[in-house]
Protein backbone atom coordinates (compact mmCIF):
# COMPACT_ATOMS: atom_id res chain seq x y z
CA UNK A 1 74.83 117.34 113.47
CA UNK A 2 76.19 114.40 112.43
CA UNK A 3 77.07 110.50 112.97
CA UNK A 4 80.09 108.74 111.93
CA UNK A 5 79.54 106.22 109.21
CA UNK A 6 82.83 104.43 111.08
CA UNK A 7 81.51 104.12 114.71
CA UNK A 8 79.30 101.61 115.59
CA UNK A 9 75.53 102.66 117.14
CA UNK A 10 75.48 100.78 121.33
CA UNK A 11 72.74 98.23 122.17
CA UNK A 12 69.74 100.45 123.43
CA UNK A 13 69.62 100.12 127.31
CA UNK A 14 66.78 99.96 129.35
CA UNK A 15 68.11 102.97 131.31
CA UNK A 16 67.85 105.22 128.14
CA UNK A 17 64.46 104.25 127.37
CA UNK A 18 62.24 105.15 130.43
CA UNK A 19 60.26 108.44 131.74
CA UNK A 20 63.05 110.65 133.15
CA UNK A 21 64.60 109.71 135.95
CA UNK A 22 68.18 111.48 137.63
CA UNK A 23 69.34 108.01 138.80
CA UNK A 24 68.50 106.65 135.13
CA UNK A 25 69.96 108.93 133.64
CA UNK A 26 73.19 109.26 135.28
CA UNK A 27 73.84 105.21 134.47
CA UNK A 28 72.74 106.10 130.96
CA UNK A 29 75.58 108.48 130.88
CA UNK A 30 78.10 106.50 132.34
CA UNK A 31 77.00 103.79 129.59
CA UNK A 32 77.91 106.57 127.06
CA UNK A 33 81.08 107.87 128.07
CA UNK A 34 81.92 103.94 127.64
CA UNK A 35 80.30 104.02 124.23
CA UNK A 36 82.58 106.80 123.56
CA UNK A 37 85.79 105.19 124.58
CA UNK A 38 85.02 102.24 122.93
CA UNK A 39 84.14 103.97 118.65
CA UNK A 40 87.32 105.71 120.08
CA UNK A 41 89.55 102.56 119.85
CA UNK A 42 87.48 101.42 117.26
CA UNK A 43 88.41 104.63 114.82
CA UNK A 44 92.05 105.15 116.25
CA UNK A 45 93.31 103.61 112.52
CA UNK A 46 91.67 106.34 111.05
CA UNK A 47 92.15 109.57 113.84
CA UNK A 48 95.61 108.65 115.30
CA UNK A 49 93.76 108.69 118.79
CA UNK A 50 93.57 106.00 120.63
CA UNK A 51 91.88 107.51 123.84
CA UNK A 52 90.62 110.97 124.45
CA UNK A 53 91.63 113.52 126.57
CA UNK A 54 90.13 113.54 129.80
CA UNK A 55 89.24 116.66 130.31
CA UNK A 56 86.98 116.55 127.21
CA UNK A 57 85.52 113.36 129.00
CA UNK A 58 84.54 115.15 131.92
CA UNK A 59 82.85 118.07 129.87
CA UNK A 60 80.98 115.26 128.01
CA UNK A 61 79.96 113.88 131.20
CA UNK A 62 78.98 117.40 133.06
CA UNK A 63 76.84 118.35 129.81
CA UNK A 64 73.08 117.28 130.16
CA UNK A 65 72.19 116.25 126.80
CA UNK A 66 68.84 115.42 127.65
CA UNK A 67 68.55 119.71 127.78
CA UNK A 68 68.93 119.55 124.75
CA UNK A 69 67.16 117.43 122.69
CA UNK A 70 62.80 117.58 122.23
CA UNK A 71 61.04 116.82 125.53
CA UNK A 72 59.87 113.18 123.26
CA UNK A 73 63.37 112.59 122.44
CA UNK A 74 64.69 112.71 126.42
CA UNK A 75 64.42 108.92 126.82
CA UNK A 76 67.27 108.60 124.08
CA UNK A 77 69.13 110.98 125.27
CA UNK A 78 72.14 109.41 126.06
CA UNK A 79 72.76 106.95 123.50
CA UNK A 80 75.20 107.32 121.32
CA UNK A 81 73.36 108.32 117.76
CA UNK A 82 72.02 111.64 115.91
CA UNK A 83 68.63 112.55 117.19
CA UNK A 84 66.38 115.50 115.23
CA UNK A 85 65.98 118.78 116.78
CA UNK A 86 63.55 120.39 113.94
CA UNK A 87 64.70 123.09 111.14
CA UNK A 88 65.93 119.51 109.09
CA UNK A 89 68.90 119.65 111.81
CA UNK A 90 70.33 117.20 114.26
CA UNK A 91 71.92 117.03 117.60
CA UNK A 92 75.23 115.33 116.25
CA UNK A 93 76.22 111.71 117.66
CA UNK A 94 78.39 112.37 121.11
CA UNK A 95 81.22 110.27 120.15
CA UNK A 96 81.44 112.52 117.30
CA UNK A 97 81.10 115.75 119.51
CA UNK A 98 83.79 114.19 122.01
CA UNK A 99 85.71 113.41 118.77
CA UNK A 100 85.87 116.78 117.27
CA UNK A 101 86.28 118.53 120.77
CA UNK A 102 89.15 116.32 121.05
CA UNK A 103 90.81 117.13 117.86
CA UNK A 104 90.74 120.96 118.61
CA UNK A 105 93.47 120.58 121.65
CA UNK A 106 92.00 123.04 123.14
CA UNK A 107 93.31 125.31 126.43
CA UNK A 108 91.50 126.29 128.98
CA UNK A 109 92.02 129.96 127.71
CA UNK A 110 91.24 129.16 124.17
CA UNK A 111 89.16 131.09 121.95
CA UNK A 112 87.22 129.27 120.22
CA UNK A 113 84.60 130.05 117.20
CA UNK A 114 82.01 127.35 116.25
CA UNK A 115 79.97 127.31 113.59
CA UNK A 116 76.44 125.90 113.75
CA UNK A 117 75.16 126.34 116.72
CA UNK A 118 71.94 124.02 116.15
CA UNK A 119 70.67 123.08 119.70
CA UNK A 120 73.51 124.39 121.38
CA UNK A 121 74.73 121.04 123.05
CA UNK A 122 78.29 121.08 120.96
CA UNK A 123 78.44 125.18 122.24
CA UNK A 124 78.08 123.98 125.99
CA UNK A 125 81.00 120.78 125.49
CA UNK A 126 83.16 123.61 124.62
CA UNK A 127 81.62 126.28 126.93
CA UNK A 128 83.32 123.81 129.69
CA UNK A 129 87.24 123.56 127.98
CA UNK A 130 87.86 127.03 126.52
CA UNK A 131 87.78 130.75 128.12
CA UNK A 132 85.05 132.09 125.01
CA UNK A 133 83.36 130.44 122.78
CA UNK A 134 82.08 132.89 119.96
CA UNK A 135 78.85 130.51 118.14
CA UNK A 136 77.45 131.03 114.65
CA UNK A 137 73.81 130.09 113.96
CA UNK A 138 71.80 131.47 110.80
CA UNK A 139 68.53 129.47 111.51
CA UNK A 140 67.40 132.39 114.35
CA UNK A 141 64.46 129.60 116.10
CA UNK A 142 67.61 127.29 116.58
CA UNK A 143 69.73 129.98 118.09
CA UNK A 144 67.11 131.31 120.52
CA UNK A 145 66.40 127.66 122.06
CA UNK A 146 70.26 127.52 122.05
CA UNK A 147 70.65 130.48 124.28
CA UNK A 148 67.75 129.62 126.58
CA UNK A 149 69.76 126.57 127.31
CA UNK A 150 72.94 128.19 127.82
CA UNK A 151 71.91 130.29 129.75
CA UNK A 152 69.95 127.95 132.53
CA UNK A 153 73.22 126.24 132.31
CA UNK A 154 75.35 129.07 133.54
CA UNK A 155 77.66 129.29 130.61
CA UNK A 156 77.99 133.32 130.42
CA UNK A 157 81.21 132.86 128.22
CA UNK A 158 79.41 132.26 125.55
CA UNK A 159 78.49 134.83 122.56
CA UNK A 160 75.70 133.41 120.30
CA UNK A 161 75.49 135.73 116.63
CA UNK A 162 72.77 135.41 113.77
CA UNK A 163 74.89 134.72 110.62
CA UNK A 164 76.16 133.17 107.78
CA UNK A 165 78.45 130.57 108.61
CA UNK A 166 80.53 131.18 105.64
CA UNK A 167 81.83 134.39 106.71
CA UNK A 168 82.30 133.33 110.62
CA UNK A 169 82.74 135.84 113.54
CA UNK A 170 85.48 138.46 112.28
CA UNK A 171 84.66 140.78 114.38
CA UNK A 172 85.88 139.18 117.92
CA UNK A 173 88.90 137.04 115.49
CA UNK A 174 91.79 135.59 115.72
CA UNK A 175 90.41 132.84 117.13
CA UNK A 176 92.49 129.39 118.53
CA UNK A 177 90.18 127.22 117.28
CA UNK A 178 87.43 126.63 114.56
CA UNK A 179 84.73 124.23 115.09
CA UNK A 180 82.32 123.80 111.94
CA UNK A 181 79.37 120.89 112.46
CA UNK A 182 78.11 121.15 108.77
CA UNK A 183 79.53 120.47 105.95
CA UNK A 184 80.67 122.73 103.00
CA UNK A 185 82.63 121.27 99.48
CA UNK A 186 86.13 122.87 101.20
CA UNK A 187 87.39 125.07 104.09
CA UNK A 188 85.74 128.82 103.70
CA UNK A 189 88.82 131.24 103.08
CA UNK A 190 86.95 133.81 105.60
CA UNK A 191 86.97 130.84 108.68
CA UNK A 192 91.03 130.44 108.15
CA UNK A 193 91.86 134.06 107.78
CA UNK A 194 90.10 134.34 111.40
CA UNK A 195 92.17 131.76 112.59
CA UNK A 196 95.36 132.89 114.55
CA UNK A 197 99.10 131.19 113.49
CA UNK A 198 99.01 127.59 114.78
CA UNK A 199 95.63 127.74 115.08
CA UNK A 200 93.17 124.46 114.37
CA UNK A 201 90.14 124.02 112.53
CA UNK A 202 88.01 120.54 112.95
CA UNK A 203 85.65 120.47 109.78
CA UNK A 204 84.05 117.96 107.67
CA UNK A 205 84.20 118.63 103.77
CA UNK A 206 82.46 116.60 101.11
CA UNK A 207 78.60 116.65 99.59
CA UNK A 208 75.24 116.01 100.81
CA UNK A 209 74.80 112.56 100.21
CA UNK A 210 78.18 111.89 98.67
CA UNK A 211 81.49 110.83 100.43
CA UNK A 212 82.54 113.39 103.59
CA UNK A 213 85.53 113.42 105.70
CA UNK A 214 86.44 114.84 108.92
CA UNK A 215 89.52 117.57 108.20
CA UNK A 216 91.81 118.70 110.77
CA UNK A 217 94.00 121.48 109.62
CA UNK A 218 96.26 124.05 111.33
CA UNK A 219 97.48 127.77 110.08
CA UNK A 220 101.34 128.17 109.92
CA UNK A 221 103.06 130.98 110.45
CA UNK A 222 102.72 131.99 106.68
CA UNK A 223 99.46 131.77 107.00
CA UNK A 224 98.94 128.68 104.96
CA UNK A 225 96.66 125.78 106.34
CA UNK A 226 98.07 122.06 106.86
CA UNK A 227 96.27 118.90 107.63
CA UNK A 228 95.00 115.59 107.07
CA UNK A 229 91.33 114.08 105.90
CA UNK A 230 90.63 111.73 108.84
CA UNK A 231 87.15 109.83 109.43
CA UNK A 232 84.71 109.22 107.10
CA UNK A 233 81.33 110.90 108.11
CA UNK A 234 78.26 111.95 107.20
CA UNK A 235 76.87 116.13 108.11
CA UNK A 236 74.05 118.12 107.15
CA UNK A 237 75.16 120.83 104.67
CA UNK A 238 76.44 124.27 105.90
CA UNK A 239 74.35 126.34 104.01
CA UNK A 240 73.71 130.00 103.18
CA UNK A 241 71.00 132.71 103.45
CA UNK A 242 70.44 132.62 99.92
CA UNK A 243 69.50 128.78 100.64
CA UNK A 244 67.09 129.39 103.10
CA UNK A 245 64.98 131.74 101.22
């Protein structure tokens, strides 16, 4: 749900702008994963990461993001940018998706709780690099589209809830992983209790509108969480039922 304000937006390609077409589209993804490597370098003074790991590469690449974005929107698929998915959300910018998925360090038998499920194309990248991936959605029209797509995918380790993001998934916590994709003013104490000792959380903090940063943080032994603002970026809000009515 989000672009980086650091990473700079690819020349559109005349693959990515045509009626759909598998041979098309499979150069327009290669021309993305390269559009990923290269806001990587670009932002490596800011994340400490000058590549990413390659097996979140080959979840990007095994992810059809034209699934998930409006049938109008499938001939921008794969460039590298924010595109609208209705409900005032957005299908966040992939090298931002690869970004985050990156930061988690995630195993393949991870748990792993996101919240803000939106279109569901964040919940299938991780789907692909963890053992369960517990997703939080409190718009219910997003989260049924989301689980019609997971589920002509194949991804049955997946568990999509109705809720408030605030509060998480305690019920199936500790989890090894957090993965928020909207942004609140700081952390929710409810999303690190759920978090399991040297556990990580990839969130971005900060205002609608105002400055944001990407965190990273991990929970110590103690309980405490550590960790560092990294990119500058720019998310919807995570909001709450009460801001919905």
């Amino acid at each position: 749900m989000c672009q980086s304000r650091a990473a700079r937006n690819p020349p559109r390609r005349r693959a990515g702008a045509v009626t759909p077409d598998p041979a098309l589209e499979a150069r327009a993804l290669a021309a993305l994963l390269e559009a990923i490597a290269a806001d990587t370098r670009d932002t490596a003074a800011w994340t400490g990461r000058t590549h990413l790991a390659p097996r979140v590469l080959e979840a990007m690449g095994r992810v059809p993001r034209h699934e998930f974005v409006r049938p109008r929107d499938r001939y921008r698929a794969y460039l590298n940018q924010p595109l609208p998915i209705g409900a005032g959300q957005t299908i966040s910018q992939p090298f931002i998706v690869a970004l985050m998925t990156d930061l988690l360090d995630l195993d393949p038998a991870d748990r792993v709780l996101e919240v803000g499920t939106g279109c569901g194309y964040q919940t299938a990248v991780l789907a692909h690099l963890a053992a369960r991936v517990d997703s939080v959605e409190i718009r219910p029209e997003l989260a049924a589209g989301a689980a019609e797509r997971l589920a002509a995918l194949g991804l049955d380790n997946v568990a999509l809830h109705g809720g408030d993001g605030f509060a998480g998934w305690p019920a199936a916590a500790p989890y090894d992983a957090i993965m928020v994709t909207a942004a609140p003013l700081e952390v929710p104490p409810a999303l690190v209790e759920q978090l399991a000792p040297g556990g990580r959380i990839v969130i971005p903090l900060g205002p609608v509108g105002g400055p944001q940063v990407l965190y990273r943080g991990r929970r110590g032994a103690a309980g405490a969480l550590h960790g560092d603002n990294l990119l500058p970026v720019g998310f919807v809000p995570l909001v709450t039922p009460d801001d919905l009515v």
